[in-house]
N, C-alpha and C. Protein backbone atom coordinates (compact mmCIF):
# COMPACT_ATOMS: atom_id res chain seq x y z
N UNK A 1 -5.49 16.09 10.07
CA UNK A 1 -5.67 15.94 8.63
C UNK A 1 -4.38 15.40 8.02
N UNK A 2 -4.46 14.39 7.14
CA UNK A 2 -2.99 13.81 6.34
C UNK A 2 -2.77 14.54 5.48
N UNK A 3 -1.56 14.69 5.77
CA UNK A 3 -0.93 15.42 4.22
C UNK A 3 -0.72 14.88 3.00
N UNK A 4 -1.10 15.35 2.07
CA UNK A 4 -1.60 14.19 0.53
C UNK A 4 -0.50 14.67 -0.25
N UNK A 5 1.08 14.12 -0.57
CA UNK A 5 2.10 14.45 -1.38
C UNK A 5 0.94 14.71 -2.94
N UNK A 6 2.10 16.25 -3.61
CA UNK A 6 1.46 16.17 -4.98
C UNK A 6 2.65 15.32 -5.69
N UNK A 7 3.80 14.63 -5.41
CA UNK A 7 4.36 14.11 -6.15
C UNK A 7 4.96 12.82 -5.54
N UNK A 8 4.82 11.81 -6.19
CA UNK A 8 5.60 10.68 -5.73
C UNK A 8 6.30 9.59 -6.93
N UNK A 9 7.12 9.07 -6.12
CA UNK A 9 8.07 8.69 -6.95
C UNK A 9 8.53 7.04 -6.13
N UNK A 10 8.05 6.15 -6.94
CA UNK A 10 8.36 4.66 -6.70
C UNK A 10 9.41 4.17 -7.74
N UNK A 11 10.37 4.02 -6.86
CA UNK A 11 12.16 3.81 -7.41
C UNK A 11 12.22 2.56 -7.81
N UNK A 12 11.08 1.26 -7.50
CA UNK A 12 11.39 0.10 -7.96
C UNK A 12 10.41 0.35 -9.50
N UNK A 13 9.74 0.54 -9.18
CA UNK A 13 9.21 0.47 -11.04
C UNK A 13 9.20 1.75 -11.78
N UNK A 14 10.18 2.68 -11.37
CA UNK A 14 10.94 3.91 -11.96
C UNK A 14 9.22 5.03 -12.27
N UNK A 15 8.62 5.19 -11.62
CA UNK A 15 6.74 5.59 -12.19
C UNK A 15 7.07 6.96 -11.36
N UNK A 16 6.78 8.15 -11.65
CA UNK A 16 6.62 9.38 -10.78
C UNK A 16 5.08 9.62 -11.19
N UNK A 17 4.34 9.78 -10.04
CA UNK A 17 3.02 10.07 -9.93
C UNK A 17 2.65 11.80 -9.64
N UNK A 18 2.17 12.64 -10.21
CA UNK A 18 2.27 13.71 -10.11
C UNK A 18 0.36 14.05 -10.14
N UNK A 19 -0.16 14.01 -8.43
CA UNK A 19 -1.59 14.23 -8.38
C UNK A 19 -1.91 15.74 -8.76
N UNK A 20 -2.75 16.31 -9.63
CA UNK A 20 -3.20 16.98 -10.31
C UNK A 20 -4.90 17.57 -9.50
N UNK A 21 -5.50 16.90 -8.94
CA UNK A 21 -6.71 17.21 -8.56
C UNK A 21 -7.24 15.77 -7.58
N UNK A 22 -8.21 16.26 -6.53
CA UNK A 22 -8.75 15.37 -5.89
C UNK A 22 -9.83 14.53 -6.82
N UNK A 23 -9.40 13.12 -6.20
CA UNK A 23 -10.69 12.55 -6.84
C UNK A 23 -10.00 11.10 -7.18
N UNK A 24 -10.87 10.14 -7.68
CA UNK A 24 -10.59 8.98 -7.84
C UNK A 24 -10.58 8.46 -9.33
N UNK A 25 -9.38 7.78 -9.82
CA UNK A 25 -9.06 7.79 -11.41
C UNK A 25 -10.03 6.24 -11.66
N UNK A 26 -10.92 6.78 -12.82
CA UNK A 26 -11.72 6.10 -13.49
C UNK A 26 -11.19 5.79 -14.55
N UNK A 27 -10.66 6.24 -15.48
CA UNK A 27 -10.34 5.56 -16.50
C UNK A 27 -8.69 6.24 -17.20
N UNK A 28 -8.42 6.02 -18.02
CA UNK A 28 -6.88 6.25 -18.54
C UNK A 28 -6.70 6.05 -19.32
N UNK A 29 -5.19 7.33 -20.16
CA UNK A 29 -4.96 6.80 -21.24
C UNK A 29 -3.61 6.78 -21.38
N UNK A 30 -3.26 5.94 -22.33
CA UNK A 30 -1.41 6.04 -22.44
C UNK A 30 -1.32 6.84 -24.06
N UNK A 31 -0.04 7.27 -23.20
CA UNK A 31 0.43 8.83 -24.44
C UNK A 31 1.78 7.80 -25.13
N UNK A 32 1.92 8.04 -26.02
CA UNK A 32 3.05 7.73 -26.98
C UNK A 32 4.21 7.60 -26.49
N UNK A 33 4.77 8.69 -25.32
CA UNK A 33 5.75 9.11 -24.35
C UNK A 33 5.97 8.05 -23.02
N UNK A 34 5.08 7.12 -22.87
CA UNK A 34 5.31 6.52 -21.50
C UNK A 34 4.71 7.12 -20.10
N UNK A 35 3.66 8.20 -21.03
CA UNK A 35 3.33 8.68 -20.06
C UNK A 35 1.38 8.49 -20.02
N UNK A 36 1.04 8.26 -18.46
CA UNK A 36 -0.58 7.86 -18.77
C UNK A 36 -1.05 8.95 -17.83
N UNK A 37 -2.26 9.47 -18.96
CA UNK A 37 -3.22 10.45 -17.96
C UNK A 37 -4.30 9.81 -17.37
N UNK A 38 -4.03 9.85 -15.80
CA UNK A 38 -5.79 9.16 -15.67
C UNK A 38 -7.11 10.11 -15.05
N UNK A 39 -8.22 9.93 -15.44
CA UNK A 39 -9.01 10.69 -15.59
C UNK A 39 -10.07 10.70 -14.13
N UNK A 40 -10.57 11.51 -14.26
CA UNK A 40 -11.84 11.15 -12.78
C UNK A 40 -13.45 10.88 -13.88
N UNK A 41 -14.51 10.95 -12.79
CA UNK A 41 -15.69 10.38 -14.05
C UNK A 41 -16.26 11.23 -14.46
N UNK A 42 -15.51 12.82 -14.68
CA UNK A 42 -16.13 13.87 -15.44
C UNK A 42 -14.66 14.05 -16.36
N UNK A 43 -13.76 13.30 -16.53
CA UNK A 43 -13.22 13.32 -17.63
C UNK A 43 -11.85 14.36 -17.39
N UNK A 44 -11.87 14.69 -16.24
CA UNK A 44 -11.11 15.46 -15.83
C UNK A 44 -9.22 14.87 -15.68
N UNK A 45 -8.08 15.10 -15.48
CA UNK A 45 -7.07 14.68 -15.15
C UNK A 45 -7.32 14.49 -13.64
N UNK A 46 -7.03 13.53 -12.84
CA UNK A 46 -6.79 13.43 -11.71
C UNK A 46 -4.64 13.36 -11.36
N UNK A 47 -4.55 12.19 -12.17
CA UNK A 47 -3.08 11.98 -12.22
C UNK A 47 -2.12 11.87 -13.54
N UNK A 48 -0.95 12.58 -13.32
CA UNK A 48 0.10 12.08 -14.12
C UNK A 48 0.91 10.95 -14.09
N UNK A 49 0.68 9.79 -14.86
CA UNK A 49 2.53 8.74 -14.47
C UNK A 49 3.01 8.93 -15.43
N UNK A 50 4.77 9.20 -15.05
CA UNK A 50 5.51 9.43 -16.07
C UNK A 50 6.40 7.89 -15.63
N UNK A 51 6.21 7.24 -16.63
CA UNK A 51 7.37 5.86 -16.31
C UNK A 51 8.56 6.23 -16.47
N UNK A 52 9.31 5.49 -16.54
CA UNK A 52 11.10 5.72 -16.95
C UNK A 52 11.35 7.32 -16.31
N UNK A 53 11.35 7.49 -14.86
CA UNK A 53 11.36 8.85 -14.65
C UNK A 53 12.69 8.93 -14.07
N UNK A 54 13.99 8.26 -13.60
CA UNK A 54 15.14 8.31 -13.62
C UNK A 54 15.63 8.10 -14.91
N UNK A 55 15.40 7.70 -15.72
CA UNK A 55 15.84 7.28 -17.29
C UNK A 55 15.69 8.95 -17.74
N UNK A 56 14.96 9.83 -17.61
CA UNK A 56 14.48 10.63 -17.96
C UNK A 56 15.12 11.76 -17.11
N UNK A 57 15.82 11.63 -16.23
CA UNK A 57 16.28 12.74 -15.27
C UNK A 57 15.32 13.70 -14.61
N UNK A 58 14.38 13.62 -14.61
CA UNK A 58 13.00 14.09 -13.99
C UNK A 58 13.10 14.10 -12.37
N UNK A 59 13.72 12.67 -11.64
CA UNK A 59 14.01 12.46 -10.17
C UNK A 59 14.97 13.82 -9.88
N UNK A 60 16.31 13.48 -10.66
CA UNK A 60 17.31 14.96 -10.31
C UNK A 60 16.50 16.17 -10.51
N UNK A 61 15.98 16.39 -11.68
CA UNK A 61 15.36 17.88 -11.45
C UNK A 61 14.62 18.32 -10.40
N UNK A 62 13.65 17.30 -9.64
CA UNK A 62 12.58 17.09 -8.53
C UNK A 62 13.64 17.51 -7.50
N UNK A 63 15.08 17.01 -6.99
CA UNK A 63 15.45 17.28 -6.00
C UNK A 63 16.59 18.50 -6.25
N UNK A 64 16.43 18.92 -7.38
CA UNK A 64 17.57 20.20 -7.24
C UNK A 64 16.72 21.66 -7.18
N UNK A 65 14.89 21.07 -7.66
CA UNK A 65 13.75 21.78 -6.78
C UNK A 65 13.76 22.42 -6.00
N UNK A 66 13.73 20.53 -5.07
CA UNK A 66 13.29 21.21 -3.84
C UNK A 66 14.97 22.21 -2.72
N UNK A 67 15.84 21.88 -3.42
CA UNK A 67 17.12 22.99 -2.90
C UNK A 67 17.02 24.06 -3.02
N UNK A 68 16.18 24.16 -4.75
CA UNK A 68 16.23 25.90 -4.37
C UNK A 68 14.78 26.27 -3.91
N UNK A 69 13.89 25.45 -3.69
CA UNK A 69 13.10 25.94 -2.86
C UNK A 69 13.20 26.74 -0.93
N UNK A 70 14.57 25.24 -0.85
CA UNK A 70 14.95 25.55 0.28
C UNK A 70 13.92 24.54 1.42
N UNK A 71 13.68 23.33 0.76
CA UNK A 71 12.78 22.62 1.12
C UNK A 71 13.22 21.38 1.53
N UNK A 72 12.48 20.33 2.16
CA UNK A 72 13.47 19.14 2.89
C UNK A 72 12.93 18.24 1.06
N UNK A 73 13.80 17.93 0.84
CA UNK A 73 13.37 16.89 -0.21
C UNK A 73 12.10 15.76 -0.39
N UNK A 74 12.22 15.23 0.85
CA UNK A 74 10.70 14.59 0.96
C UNK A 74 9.71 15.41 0.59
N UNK A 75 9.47 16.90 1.03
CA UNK A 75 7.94 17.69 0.51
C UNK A 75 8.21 17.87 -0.55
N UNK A 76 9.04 17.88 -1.71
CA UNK A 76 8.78 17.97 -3.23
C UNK A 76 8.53 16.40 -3.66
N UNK A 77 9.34 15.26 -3.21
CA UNK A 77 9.16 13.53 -4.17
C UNK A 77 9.16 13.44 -2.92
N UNK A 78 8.83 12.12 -2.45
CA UNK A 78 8.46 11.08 -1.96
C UNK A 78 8.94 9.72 -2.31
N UNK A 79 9.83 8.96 -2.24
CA UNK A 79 9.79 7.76 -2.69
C UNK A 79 9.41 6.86 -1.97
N UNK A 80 9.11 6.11 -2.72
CA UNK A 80 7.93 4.64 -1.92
C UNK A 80 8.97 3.66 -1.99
N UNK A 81 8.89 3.25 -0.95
CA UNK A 81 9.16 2.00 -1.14
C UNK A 81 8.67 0.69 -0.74
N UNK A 82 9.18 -0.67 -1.90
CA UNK A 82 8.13 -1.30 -1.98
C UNK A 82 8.31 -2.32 -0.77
């Protein structure tokens, strides 16, 4: 079985994706913040993107996380690269 990160983080277009529930995003909306909820087809959240998420210090908080989790950094973010 693959392991499905709940958080990822693509460093070239600064986007942290934060999956919320299984399922496939049907539609979306953008918040005032830079941030878009996208939905599944019962209206539900499937995903968070938060854009500007190094602008935002969100990446550092993600990895000072996973330290005190005591965790390898990859299982809290993920970064993609492109």
């Amino acid at each position: 079985m693959e392991e499905r990160r709940v958080i990822v983080y693509d460093p070239e277009a600064d986007i942290l994706v934060v999956r919320v529930r299984k399922g496939r995003a049907v539609d979306s909306e953008w918040l005032d913040n830079d941030v878009v909820l996208l939905f599944n087809e019962r209206g539900e959240v499937v995903e968070v993107e938060v854009h500007g998420a190094r602008r935002r210090g969100l990446v550092e908080v993600l990895k000072a996380l996973a330290g005190y989790l005591g965790v390898a950094e990859g299982m809290v973010v993920r970064s993609v690269e492109g």
